[in-house]
Protein backbone atom coordinates (compact mmCIF):
# COMPACT_ATOMS: atom_id res chain seq x y z
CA UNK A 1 20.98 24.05 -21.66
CA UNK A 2 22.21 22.23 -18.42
CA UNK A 3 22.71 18.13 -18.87
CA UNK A 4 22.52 16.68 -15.62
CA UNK A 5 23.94 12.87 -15.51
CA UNK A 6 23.52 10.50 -13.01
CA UNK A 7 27.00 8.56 -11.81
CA UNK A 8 25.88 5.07 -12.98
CA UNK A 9 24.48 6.17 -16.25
CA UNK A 10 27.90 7.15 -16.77
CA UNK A 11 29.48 3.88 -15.92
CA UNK A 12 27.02 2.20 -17.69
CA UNK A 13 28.19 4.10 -21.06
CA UNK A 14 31.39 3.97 -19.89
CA UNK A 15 31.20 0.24 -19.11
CA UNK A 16 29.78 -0.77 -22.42
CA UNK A 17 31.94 1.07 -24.36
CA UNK A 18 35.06 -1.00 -22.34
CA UNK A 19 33.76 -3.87 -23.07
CA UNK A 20 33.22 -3.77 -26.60
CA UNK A 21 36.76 -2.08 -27.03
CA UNK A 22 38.05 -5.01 -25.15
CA UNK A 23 36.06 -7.30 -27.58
CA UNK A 24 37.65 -5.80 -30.55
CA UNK A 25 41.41 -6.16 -29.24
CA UNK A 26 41.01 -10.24 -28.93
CA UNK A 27 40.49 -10.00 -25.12
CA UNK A 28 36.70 -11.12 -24.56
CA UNK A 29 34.96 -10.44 -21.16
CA UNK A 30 34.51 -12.91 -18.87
CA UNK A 31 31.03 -13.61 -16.41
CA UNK A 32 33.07 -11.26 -13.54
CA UNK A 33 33.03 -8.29 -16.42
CA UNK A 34 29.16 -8.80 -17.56
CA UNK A 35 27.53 -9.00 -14.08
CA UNK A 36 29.35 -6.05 -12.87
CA UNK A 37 28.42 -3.80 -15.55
CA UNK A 38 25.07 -4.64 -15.43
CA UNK A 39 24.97 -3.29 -11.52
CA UNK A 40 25.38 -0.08 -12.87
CA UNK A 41 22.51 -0.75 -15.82
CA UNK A 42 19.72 1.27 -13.93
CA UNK A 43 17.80 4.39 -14.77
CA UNK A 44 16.73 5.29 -18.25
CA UNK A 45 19.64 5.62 -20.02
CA UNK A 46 21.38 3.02 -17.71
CA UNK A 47 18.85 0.14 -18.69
CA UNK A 48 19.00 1.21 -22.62
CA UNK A 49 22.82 0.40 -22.48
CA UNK A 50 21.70 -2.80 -20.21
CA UNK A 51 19.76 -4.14 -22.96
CA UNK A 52 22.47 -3.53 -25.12
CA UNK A 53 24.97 -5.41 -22.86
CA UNK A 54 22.23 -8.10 -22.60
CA UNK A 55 22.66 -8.69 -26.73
CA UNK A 56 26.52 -9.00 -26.19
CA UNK A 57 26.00 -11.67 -23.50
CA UNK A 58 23.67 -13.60 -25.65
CA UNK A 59 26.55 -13.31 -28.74
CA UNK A 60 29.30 -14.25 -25.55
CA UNK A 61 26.78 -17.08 -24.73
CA UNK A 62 27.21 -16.20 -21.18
CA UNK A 63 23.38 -15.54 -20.49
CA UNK A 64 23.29 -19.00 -18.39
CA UNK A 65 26.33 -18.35 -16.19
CA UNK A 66 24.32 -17.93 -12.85
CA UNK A 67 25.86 -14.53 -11.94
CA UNK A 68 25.14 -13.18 -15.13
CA UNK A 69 21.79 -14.68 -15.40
CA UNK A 70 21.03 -13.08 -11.30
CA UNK A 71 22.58 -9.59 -12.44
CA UNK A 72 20.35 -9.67 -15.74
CA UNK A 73 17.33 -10.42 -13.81
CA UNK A 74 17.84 -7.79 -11.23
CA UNK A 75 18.63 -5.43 -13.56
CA UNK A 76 15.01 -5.72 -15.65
CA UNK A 77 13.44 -6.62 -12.03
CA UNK A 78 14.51 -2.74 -11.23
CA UNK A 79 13.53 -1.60 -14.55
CA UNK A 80 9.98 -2.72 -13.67
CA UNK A 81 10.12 -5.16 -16.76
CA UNK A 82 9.37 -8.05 -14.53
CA UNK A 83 7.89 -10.22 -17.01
CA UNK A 84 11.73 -10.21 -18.96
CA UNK A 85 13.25 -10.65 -15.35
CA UNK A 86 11.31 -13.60 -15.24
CA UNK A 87 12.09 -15.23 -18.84
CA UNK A 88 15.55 -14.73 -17.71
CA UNK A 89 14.98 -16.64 -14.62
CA UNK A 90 13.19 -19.66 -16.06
CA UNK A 91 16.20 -19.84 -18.65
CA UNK A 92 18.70 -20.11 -15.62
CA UNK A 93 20.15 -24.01 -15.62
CA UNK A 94 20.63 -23.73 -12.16
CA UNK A 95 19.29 -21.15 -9.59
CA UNK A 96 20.94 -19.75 -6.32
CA UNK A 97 19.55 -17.99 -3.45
CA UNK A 98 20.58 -14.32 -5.11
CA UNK A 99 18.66 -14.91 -8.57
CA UNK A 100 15.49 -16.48 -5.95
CA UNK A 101 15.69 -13.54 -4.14
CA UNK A 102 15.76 -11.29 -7.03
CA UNK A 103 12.95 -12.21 -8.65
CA UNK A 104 10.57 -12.38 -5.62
CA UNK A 105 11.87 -8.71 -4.57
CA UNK A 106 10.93 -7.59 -7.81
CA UNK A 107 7.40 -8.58 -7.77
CA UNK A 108 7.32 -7.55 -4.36
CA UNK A 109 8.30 -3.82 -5.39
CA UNK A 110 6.05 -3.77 -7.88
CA UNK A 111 3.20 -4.64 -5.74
CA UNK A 112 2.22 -7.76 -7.15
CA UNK A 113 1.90 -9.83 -4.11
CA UNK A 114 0.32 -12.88 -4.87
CA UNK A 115 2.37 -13.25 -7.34
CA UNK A 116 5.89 -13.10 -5.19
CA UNK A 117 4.38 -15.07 -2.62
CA UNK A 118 3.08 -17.77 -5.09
CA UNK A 119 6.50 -18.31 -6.46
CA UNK A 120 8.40 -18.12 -3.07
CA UNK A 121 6.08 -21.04 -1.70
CA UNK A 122 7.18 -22.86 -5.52
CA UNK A 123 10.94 -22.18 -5.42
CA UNK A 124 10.77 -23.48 -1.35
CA UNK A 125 8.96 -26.28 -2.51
CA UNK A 126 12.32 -26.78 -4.94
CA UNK A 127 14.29 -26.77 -2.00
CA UNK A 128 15.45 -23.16 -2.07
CA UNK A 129 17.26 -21.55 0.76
CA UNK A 130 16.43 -18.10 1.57
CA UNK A 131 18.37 -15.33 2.85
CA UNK A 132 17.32 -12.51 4.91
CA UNK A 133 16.57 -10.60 2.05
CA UNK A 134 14.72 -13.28 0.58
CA UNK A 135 12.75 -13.09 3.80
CA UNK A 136 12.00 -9.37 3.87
CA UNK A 137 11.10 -9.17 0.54
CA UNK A 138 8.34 -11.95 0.54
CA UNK A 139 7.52 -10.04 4.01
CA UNK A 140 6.41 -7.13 1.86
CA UNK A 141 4.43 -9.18 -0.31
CA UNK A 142 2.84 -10.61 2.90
CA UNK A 143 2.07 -6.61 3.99
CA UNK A 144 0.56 -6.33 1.15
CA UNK A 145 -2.31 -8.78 1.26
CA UNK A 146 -2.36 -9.04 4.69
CA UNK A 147 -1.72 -12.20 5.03
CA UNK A 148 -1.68 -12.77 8.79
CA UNK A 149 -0.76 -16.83 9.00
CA UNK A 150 1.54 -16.76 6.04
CA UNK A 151 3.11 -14.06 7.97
CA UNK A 152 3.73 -15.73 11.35
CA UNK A 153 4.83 -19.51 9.52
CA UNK A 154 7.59 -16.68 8.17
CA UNK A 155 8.13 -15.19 11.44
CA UNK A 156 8.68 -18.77 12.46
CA UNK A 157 11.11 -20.14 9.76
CA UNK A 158 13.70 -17.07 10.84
CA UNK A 159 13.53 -17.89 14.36
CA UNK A 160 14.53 -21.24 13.54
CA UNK A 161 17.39 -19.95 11.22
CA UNK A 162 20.25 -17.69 11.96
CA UNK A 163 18.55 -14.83 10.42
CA UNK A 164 16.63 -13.35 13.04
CA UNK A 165 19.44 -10.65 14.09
CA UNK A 166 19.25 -8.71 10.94
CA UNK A 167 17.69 -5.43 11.76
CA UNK A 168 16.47 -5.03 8.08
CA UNK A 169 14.58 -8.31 8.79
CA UNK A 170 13.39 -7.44 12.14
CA UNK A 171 11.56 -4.01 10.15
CA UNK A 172 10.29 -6.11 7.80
CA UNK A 173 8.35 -7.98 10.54
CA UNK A 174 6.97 -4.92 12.53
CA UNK A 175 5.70 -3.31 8.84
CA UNK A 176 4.05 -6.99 8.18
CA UNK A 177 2.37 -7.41 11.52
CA UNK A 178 1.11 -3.69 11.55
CA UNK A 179 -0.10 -4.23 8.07
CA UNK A 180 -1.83 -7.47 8.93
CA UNK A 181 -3.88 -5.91 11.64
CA UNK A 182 -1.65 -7.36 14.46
CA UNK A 183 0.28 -4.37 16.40
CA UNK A 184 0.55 -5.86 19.70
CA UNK A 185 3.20 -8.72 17.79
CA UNK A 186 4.58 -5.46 16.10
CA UNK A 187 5.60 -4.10 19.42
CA UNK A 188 6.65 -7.19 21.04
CA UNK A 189 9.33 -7.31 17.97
CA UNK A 190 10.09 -3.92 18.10
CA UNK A 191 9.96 -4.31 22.03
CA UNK A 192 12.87 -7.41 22.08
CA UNK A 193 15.07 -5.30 19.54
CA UNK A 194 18.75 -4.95 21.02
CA UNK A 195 19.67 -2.10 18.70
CA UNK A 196 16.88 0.04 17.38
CA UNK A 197 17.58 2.03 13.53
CA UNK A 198 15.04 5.17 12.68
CA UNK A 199 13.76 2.80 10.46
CA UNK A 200 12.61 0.59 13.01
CA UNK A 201 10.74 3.41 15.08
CA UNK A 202 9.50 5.15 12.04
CA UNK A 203 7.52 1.25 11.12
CA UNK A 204 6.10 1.15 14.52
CA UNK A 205 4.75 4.72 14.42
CA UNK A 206 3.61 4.47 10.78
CA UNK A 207 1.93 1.34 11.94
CA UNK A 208 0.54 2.85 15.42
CA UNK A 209 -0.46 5.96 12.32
CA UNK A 210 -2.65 3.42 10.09
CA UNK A 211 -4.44 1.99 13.03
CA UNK A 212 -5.63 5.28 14.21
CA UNK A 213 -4.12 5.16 17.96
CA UNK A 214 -2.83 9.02 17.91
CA UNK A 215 -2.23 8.51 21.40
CA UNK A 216 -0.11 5.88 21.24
CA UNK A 217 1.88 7.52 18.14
CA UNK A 218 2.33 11.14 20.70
CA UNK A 219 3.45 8.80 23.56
CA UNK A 220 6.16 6.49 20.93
CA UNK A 221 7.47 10.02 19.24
CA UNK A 222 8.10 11.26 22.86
CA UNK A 223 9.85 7.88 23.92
CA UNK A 224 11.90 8.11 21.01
CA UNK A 225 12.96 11.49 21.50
CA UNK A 226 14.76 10.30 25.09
CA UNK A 227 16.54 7.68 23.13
CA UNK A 228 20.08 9.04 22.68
CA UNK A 229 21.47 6.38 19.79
CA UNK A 230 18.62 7.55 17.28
CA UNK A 231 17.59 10.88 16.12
CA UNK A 232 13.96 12.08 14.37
CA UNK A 233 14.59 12.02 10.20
CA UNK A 234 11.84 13.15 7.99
CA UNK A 235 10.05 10.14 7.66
CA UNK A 236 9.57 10.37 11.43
CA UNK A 237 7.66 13.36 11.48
CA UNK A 238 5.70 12.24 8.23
CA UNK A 239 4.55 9.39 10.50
CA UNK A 240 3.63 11.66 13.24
CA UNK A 241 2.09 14.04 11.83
CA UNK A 242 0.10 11.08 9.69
CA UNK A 243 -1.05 9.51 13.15
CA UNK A 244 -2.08 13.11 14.84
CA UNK A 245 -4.51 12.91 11.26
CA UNK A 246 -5.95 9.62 11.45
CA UNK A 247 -6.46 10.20 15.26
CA UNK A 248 -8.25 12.95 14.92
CA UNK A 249 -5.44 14.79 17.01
CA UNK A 250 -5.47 18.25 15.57
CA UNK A 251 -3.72 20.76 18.12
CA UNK A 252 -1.06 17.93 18.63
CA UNK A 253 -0.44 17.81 14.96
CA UNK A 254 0.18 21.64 14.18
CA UNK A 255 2.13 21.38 17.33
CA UNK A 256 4.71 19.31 16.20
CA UNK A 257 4.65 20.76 12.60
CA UNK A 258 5.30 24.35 14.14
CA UNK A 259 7.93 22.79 16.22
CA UNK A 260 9.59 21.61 12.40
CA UNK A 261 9.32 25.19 11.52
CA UNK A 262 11.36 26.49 13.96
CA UNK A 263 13.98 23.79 13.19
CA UNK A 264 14.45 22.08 16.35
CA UNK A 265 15.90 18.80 14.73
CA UNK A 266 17.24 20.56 11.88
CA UNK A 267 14.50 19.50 9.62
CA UNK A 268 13.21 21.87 7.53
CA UNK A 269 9.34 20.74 6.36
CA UNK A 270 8.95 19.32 2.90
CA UNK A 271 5.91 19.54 0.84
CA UNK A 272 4.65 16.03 2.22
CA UNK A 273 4.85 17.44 5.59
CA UNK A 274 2.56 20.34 4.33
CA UNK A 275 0.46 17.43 2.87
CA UNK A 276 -0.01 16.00 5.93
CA UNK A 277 -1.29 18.94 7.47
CA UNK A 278 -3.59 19.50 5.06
CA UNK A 279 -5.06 16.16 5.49
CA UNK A 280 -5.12 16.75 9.08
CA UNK A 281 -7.50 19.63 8.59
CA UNK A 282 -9.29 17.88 5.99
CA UNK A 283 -10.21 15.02 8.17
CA UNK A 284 -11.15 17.33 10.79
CA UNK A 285 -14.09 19.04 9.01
CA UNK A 286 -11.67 22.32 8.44
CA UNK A 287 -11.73 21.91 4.93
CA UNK A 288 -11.57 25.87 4.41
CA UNK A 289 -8.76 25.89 6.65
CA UNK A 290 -7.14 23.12 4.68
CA UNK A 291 -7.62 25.51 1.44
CA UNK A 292 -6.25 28.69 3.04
CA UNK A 293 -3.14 26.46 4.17
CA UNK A 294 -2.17 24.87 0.45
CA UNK A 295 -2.41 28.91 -0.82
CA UNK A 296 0.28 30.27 1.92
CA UNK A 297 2.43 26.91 1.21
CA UNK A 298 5.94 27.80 0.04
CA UNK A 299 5.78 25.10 -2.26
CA UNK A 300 3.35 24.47 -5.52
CA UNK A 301 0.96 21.66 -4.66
CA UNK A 302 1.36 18.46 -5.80
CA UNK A 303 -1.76 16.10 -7.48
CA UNK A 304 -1.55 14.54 -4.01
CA UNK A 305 -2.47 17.61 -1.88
CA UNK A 306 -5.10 17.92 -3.69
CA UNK A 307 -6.31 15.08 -3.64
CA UNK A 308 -6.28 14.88 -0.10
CA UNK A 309 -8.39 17.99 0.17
CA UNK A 310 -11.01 16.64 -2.04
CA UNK A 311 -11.45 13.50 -0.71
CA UNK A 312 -12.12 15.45 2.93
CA UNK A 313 -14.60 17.89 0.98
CA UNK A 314 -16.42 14.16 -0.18
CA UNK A 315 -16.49 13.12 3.10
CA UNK A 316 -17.73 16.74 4.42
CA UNK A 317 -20.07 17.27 1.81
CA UNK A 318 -18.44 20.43 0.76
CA UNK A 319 -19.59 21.12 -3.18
CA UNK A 320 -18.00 24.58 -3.19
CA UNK A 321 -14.70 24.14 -2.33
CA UNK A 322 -14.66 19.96 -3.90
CA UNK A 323 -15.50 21.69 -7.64
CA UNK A 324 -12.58 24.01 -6.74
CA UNK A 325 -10.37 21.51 -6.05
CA UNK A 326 -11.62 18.86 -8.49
CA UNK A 327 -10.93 21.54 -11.72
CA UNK A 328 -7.22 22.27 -10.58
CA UNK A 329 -6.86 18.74 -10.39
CA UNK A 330 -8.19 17.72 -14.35
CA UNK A 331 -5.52 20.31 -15.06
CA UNK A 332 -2.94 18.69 -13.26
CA UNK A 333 -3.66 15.38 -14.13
CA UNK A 334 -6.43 14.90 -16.68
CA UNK A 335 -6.60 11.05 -16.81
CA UNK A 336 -6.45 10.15 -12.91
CA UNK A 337 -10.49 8.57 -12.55
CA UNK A 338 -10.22 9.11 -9.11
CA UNK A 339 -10.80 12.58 -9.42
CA UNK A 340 -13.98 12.55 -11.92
CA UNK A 341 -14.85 9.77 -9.38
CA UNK A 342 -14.80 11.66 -6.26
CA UNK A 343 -16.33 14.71 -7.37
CA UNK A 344 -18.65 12.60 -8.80
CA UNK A 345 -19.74 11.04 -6.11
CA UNK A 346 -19.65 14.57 -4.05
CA UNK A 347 -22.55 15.70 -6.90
CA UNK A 348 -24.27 12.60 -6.17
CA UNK A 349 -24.48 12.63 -2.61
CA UNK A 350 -25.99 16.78 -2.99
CA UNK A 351 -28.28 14.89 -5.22
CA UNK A 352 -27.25 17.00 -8.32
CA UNK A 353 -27.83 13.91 -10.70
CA UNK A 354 -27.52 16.20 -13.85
CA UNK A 355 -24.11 17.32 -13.03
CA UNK A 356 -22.87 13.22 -12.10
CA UNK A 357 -24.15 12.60 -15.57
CA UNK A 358 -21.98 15.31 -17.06
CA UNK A 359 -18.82 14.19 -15.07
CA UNK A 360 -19.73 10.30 -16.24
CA UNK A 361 -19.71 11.85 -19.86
CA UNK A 362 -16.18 13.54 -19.52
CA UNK A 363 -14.94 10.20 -18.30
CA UNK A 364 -15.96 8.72 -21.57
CA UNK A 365 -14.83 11.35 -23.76
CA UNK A 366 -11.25 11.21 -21.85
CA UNK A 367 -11.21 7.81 -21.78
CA UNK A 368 -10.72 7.13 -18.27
CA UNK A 369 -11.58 4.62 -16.53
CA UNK A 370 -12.59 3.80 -12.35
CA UNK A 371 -10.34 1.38 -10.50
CA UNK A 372 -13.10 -1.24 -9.61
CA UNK A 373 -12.83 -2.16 -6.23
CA UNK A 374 -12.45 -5.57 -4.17
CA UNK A 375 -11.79 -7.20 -1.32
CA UNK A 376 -10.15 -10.05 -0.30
CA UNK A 377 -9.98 -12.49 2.67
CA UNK A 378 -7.52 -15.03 3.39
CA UNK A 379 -8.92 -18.18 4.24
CA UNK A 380 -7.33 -22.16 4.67
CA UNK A 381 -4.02 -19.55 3.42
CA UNK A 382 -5.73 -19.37 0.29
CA UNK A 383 -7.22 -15.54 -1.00
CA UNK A 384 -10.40 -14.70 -1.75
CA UNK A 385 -11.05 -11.84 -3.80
CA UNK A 386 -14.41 -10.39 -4.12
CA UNK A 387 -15.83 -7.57 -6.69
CA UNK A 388 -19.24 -5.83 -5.99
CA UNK A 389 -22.03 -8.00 -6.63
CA UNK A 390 -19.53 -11.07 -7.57
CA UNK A 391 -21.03 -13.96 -8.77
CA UNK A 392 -17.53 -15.75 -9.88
CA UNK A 393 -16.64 -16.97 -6.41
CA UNK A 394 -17.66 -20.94 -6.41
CA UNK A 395 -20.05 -20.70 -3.02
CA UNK A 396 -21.71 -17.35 -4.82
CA UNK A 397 -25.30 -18.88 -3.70
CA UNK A 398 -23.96 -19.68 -0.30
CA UNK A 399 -22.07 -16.30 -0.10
CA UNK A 400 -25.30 -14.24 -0.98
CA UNK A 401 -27.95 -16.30 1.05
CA UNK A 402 -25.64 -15.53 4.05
CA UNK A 403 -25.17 -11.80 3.19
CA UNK A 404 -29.11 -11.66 3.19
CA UNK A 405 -29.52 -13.63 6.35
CA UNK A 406 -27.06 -11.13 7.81
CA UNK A 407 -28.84 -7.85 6.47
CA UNK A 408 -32.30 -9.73 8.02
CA UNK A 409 -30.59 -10.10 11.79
CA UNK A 410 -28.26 -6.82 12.12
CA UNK A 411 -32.03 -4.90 11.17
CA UNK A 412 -33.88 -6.37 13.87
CA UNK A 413 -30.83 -4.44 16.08
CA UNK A 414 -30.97 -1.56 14.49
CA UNK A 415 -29.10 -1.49 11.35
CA UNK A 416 -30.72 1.12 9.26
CA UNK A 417 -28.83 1.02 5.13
CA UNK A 418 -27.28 4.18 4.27
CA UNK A 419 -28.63 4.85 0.62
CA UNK A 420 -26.51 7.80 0.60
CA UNK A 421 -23.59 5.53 -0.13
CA UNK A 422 -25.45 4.62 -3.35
CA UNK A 423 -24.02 7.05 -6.19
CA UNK A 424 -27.01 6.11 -8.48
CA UNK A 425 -30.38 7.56 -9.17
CA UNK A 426 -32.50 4.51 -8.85
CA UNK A 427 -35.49 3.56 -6.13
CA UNK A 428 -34.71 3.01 -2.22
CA UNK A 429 -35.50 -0.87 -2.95
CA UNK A 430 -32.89 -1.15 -5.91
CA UNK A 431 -30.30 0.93 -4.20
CA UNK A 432 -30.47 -1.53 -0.77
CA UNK A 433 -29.97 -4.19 -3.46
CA UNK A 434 -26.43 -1.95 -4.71
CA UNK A 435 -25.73 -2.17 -1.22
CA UNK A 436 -25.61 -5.76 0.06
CA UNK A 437 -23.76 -6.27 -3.16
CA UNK A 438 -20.47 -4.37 -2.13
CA UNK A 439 -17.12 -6.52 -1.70
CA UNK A 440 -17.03 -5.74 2.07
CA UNK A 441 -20.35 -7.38 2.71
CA UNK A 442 -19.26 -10.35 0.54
CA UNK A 443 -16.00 -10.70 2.33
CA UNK A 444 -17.37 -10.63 5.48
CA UNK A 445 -20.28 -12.97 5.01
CA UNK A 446 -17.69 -15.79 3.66
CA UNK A 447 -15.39 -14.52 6.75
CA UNK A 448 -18.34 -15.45 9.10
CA UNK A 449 -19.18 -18.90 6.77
CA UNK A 450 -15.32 -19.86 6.72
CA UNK A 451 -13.76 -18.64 9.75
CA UNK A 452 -14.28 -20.70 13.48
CA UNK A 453 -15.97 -18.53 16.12
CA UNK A 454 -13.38 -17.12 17.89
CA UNK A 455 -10.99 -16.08 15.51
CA UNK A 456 -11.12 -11.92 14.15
CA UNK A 457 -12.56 -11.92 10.72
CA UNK A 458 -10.05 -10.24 8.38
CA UNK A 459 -10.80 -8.14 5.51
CA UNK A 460 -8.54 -5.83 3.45
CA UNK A 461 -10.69 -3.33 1.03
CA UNK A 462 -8.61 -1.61 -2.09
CA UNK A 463 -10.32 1.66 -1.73
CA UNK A 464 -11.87 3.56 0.69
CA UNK A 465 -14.89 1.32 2.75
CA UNK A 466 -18.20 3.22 2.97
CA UNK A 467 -19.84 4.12 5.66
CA UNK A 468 -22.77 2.19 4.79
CA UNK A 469 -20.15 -1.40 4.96
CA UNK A 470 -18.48 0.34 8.14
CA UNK A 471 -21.93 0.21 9.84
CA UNK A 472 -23.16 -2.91 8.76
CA UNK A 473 -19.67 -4.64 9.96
CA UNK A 474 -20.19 -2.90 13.53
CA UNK A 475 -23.82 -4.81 13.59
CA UNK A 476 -22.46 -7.72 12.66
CA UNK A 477 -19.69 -7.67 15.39
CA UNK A 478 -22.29 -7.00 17.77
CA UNK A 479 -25.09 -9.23 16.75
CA UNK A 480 -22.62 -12.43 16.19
CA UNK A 481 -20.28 -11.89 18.72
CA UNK A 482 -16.64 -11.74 16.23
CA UNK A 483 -13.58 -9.24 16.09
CA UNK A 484 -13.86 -8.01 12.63
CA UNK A 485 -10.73 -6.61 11.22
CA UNK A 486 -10.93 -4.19 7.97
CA UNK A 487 -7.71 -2.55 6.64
CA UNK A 488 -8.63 -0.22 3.48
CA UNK A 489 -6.86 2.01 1.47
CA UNK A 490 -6.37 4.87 4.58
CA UNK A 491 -6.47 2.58 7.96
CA UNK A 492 -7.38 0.18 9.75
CA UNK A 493 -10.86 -0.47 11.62
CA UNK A 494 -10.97 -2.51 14.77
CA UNK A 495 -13.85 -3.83 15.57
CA UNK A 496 -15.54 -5.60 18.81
CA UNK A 497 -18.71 -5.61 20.51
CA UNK A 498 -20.02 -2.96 17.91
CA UNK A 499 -17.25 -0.02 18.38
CA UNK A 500 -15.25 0.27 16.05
CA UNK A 501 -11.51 1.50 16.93
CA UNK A 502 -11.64 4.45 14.67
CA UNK A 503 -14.54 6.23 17.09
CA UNK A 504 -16.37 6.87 13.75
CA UNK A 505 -13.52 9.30 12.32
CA UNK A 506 -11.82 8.26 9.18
């Protein structure tokens, strides 16, 4: 049997071991000794021997000391135990800008945004001073819920400090703004760079990816080819070939995949590069193409390849090959709802209402359970959050009268409710009712309520928007006149005048 061990697990042994050895000879550690070990207190055996160290800090009573305290924190932080990171913070006496930082980065990496952003707006409230790490992490947070004005008051505190040179900070800023919705203040940072990393062209074209503009992503890859200080890395072509899919740019994308096969750049395609291709021909309609591709793969497909494929045979109501795909997956991964969810929803959509009962019933019997979704919309810098049919939001009557009033207008110009988007077998009157009851539509009506004509309405969806909540957002665009912004869980849609940026492909 082979016993691989990573380097810092083995300082971490080694590390604890020293210091109790050093304890037993009359020579007790001092702060220096405890916060370095606990650098190398990471991974799973790392963090047991970090908990371990953390007991002989508490017996050394050095769990105060601020660069013990920061290095405990950071170490549960990366452990994803932030809820210990944060009792170790809020024992600190004092607090510097590396234990600040530290906590809001590990929030951040975990995803939970509001939370991060909550307590960097407390600590700088405390009067805490921020680094350009502080900075990029509460930038991520920002990506996250796409919190456009937070964002910019950000940009705005760097400019003013002498942060604004750090390229690590400068990416940070061109991932927020693309994630916001804003690309053209994406490009104008990435545009007044001085020195350009691959990380900073791989943001813009991930971002230039999400919003659908294949063009623009073809045109950027090509630039950045002529640029002689930076060369394509994986990531690059991941991007690439990412933005050729969500632009609907098909030839271009095998193109540049075939030109990874014959190892121009000396990159040799890994299995998320064959993902992308396959969700390239998903999108597309080729979904038998798609399935031909994963078989002649060199690699064994991952959960997320499939995936991929059966979320294009949803969209292109393709039963056969979606029950395929659907059954390797519940081997793969048994409890993932998404799956039962999709293929679900691909039954219900065929109308075969028989065989959505059965899949409901294996969801019960495995005990799992579907992500609800929500959207949110940030208004007066405070976020909204909205689940389907909500009634929790304190305007609810307000929110609902408006979202009726809408329905009434956008009809009279042609708005026609998709009831194929309802994934029930009920009446056409109680599934139009389902339908003006979906987060989107709440969002949006409190967007148009809240937000001054002339400013974009912003929305950001967990999950994929229907096309029934695509549609009515175009109407509404046209019929009252407002740039409506929606960012779900695959892209971005644009929307002015009625046309949406995506062309109807997504």
């Amino acid at each position: 049997m082979q016993i691989t061990i990573g380097l810092k697990t083995l300082l971490a042994v080694f590390s604890y071991f020293h210091v109790q050895n050093k304890i037993m000879a009359g020579t007790p550690p001092n702060e220096f000794t405890f916060a370095t070990i606990l650098t190398c207190c990471s991974g799973a055996c790392g963090f047991d021997r970090g908990r371990q160290v953390h007991s002989l800090i508490i017996k050394s009573n050095f769990e105060s000391h601020i660069f013990v305290g920061s290095s405990l924190l950071d170490m549960y932080a990366k452990a994803d135990r932030i809820h210990e990171a944060r009792s170790v913070f809020e024992r600190l006496p004092e607090r510097d800008v590396v234990s600040c930082t530290a906590i809001i980065a590990g929030y951040a990496q975990l995803g939970l945004d509001e939370e991060a952003l909550e307590l960097f707006c407390h600590l700088q409230r405390e009067g805490m001073k921020s680094n350009y790490v502080t900075y990029a992490s509460v930038l991520t947070a920002l990506s996250g819920l796409a919190a456009l004005d937070q964002g910019r008051q950000v940009h705005n505190r760097v400019l003013r400090s002498d942060l604004s040179s750090y390229v690590v900070l400068q990416n940070s800023l061109i991932d927020m703004y693309s994630k916001c919705g804003s690309l053209s203040y994406a490009r104008k940072v990435f545009d007044g760079m001085p020195e350009r990393t691959v990380i900073s062209w791989n943001a813009m074209l991930v971002g230039y990816g999400k919003h659908g503009i294949g063009r623009e992503v073809i045109e950027l890859y090509e630039l950045m080819r002529k640029d002689k200080q930076v060369k394509p890395d994986s990531v690059t072509f991941m991007a690439v070939l990412s933005g050729c899919s969500h632009g609907g740019l098909v030839t271009e994308g095998l193109n540049i995949f075939n030109e990874m096969i014959t190892d121009q750049d000396g990159i040799e395609p890994e299995i998320e590069h064959y993902g992308c291709v396959v969700d390239l021909l998903g999108r597309a309609g080729e979904v038998e193409k798609a399935l031909t591709f994963i078989e002649q793969m060199p690699f064994k497909p991952t959960a997320a390849i499939w995936g991929s494929l059966l979320g294009a045979c949803r969209v292109h109501a393709n039963v056969l090959v979606g029950e395929y795909v659907a059954h390797r997956l519940f081997e793969i991964e048994p409890h993932n709802a998404g799956n039962y969810v999709i293929l679900s929803n691909l039954y219900a959509s065929a109308g075969r209402w028989a065989d959505v009962t059965y899949i409901r019933q294996l969801m019960t019997e495995k005990s799992v359970a579907k992500e609800p979704g929500r959207s949110w919309i940030n208004l007066g810098q405070t976020i909204h959050t909205f689940h389907a049919s909500d009634r929790s939001h304190p305007r609810r009557e307000e929110i609902f009268e408006k979202v009726r009033e809408l329905s009434a207008k956008i009809k009279e110009a042609g708005y026609v409710p998709d009831l194929s988007c309802v994934l029930h077998d009920v009446d056409e009157e109680q599934k139009e009712k389902i339908l003006l009851g979906h987060s989107e539509k709440l969002a949006l009506a409190f967007g148009l309520i809240g937000i001054p004509h002339g400013l974009p309405i912003r929305v950001v969806k967990n999950l994929r928007i229907c096309v029934d909540c695509h549609n009515f957002a175009k109407f509404l665009s046209k019929a009252y006149r407002r740039e409506v912004s929606l960012r779900d869980s695959n892209r971005f849609h644009h929307i002015l005048g009625g046309i949406c940026s995506c062309g109807d492909y997504w």
